[in-house]
N, C-alpha and C. Protein backbone atom coordinates (compact mmCIF):
# COMPACT_ATOMS: atom_id res chain seq x y z
N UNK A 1 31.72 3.95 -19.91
CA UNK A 1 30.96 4.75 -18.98
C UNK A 1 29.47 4.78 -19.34
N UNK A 2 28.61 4.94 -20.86
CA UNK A 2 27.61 4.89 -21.18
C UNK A 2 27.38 3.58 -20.52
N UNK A 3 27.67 2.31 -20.83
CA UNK A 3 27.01 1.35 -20.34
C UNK A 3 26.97 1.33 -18.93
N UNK A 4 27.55 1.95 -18.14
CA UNK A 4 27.25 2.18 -16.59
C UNK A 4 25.43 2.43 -16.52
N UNK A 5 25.37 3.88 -17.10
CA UNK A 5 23.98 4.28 -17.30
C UNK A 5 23.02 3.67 -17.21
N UNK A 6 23.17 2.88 -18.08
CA UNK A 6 22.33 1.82 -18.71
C UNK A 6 22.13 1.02 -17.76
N UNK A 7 22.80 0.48 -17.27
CA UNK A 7 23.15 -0.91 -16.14
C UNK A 7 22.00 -0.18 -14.72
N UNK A 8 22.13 1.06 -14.61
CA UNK A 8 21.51 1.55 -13.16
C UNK A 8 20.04 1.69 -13.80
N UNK A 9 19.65 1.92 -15.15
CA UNK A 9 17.99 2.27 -15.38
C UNK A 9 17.85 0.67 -15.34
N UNK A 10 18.21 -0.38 -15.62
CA UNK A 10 17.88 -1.58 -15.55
C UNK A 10 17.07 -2.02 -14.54
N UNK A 11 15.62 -2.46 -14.62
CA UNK A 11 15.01 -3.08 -13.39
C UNK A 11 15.18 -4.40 -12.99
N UNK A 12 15.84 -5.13 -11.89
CA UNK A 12 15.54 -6.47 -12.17
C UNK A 12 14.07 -6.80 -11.41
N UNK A 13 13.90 -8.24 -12.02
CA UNK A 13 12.63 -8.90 -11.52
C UNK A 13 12.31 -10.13 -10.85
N UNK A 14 12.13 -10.42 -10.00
CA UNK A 14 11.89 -12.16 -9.53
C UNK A 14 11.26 -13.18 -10.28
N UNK A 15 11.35 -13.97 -9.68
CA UNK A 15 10.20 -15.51 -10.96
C UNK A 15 8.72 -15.23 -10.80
N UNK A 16 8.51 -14.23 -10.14
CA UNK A 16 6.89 -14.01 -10.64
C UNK A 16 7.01 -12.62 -10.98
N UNK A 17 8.05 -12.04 -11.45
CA UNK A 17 7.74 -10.77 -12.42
C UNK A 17 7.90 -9.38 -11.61
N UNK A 18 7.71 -9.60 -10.37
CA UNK A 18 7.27 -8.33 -9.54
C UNK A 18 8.98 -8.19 -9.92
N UNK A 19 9.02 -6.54 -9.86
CA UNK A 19 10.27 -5.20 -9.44
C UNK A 19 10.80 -5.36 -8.19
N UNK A 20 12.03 -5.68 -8.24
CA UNK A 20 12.83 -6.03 -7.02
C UNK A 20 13.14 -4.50 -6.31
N UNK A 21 12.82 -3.63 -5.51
CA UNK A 21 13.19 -2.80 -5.35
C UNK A 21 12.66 -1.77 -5.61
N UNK A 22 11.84 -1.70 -6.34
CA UNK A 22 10.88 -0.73 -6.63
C UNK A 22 9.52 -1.04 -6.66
N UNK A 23 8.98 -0.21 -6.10
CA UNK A 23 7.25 0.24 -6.92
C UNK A 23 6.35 0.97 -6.73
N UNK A 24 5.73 0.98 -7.54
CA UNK A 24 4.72 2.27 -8.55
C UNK A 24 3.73 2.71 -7.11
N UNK A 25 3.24 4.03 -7.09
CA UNK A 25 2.75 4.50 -6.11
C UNK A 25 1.44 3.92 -5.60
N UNK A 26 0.43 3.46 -7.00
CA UNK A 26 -0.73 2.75 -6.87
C UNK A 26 -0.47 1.13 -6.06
N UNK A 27 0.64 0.50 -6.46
CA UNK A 27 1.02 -0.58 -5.59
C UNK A 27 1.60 -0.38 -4.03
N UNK A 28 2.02 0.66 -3.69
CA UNK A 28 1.69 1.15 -2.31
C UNK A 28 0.32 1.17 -1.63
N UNK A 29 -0.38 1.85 -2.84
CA UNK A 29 -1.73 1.72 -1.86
C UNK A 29 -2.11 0.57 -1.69
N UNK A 30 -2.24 -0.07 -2.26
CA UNK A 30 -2.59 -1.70 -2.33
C UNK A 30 -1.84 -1.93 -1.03
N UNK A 31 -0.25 -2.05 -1.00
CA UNK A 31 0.16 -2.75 0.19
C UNK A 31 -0.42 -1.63 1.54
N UNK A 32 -0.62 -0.76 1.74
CA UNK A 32 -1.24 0.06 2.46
C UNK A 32 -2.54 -0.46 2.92
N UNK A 33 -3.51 -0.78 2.25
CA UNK A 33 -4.93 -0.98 2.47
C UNK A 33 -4.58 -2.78 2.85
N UNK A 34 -3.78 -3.73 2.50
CA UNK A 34 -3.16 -5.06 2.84
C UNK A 34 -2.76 -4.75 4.26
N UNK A 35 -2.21 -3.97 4.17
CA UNK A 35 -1.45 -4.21 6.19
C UNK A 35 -2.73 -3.66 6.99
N UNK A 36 -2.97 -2.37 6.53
CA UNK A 36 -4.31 -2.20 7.36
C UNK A 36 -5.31 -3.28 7.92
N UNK A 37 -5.69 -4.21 6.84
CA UNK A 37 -6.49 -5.23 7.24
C UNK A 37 -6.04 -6.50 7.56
N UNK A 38 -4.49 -5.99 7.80
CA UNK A 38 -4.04 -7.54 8.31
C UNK A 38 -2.92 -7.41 9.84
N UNK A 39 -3.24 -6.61 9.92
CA UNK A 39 -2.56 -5.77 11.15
C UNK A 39 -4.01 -5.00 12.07
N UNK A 40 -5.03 -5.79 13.09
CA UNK A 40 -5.94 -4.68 13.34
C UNK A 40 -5.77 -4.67 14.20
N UNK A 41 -4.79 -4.45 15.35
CA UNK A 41 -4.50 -5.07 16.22
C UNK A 41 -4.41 -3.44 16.83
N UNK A 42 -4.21 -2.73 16.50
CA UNK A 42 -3.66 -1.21 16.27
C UNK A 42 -5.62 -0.48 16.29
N UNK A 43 -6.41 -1.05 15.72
CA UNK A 43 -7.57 -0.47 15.72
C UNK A 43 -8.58 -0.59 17.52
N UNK A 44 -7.64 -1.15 18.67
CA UNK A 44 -8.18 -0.86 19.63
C UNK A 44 -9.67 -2.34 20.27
N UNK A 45 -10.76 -1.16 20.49
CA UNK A 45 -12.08 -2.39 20.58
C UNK A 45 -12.64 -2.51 19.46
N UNK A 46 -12.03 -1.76 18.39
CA UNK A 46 -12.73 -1.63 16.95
C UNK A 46 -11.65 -2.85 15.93
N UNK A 47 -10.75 -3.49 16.55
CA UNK A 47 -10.32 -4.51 15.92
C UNK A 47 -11.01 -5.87 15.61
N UNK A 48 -12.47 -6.19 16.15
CA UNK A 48 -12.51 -7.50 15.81
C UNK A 48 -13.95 -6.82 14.69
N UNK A 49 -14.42 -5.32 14.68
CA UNK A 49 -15.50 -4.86 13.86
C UNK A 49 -15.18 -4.76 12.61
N UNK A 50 -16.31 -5.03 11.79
CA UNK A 50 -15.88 -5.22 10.39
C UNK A 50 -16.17 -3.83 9.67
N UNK A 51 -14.73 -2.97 9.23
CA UNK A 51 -14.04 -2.10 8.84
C UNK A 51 -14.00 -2.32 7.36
N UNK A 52 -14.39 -0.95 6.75
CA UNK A 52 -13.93 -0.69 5.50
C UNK A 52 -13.03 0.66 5.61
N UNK A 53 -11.92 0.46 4.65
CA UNK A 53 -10.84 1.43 4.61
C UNK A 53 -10.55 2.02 3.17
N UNK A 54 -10.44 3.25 2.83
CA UNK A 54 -10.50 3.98 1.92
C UNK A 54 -8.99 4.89 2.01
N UNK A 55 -8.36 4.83 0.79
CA UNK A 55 -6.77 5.69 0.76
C UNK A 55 -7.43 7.08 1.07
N UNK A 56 -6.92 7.92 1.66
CA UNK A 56 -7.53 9.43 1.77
C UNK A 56 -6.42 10.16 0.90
N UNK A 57 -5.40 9.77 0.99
CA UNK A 57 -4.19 10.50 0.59
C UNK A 57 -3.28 9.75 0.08
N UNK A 58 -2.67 10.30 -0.86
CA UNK A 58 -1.36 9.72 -1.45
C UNK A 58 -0.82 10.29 -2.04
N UNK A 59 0.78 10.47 -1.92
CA UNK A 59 1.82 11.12 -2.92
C UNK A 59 2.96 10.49 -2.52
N UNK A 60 3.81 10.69 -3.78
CA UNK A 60 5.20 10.38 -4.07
C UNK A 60 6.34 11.54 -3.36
N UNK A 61 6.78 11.30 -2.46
CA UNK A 61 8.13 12.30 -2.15
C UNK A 61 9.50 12.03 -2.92
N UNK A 62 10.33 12.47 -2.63
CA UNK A 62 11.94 12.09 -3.28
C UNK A 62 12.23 10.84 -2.70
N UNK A 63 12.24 10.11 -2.01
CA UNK A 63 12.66 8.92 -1.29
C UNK A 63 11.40 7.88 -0.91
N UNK A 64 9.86 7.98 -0.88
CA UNK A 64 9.43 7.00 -0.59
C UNK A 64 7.90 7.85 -0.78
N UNK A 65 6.78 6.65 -0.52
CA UNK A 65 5.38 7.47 -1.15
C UNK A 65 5.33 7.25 0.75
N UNK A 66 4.06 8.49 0.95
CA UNK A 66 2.79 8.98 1.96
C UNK A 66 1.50 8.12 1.66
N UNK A 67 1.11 7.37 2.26
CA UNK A 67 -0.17 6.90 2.03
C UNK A 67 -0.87 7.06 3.30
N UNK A 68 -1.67 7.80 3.05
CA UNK A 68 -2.71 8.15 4.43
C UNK A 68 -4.06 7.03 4.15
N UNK A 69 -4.63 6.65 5.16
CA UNK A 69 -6.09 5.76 5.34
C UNK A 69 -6.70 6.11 6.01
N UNK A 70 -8.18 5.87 5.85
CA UNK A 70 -9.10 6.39 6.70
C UNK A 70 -9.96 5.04 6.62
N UNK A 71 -10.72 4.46 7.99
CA UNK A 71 -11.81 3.92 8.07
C UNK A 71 -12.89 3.86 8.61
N UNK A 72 -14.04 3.32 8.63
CA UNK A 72 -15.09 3.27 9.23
C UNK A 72 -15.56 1.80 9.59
N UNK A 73 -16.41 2.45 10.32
CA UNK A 73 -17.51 0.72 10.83
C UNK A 73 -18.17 0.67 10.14
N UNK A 74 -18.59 -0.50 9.89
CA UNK A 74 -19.69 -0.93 8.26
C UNK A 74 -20.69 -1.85 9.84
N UNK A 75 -21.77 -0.77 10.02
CA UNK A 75 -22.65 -0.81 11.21
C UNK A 75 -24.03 -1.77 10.14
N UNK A 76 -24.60 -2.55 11.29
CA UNK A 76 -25.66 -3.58 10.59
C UNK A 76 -26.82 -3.05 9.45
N UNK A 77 -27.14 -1.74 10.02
CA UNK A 77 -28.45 -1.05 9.03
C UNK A 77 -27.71 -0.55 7.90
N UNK A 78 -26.11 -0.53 7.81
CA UNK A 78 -26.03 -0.47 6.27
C UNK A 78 -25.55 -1.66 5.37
N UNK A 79 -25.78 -2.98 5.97
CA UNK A 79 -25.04 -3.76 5.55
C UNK A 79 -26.90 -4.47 4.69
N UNK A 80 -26.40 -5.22 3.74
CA UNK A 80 -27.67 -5.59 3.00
C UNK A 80 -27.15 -6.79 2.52
């Protein structure tokens, strides 16, 4: 029965290392701020403008993380 235990904390991993099944809340945001900018399709007439996006929010619940985003237009007089 101990080795049951054992067997369920076990992570496995693929051939490049990543956690099959899991991951860490900071790697959410990452995939969070990834779909955002690869999905803009959802941002309206502001999809073809060049957008910077910032996590506003994040936490871990019992079953899965919240990642909130916020963005803006990166307008010409601030661009240098």
């Amino acid at each position: 029965m101990e080795d049951e235990g054992k067997k369920e904390e076990k992570l496995e991993f693929d051939s490049m290392g990543q956690a099959l099944g899991y991951i860490s809340l900071d790697q959410a945001r990452v995939l969070a701020l990834q779909h955002a900018r690869d999905n803009r399709d959802i941002y309206g007439r502001y999809a073809d403008a060049d957008l910077v996006w910032e996590v506003a929010a994040a936490e871990e619940t019992e079953d899965y993380y919240e990642v909130r985003l916020s963005y803006c237009i990166v307008y010409e007089a601030t661009r240098r």
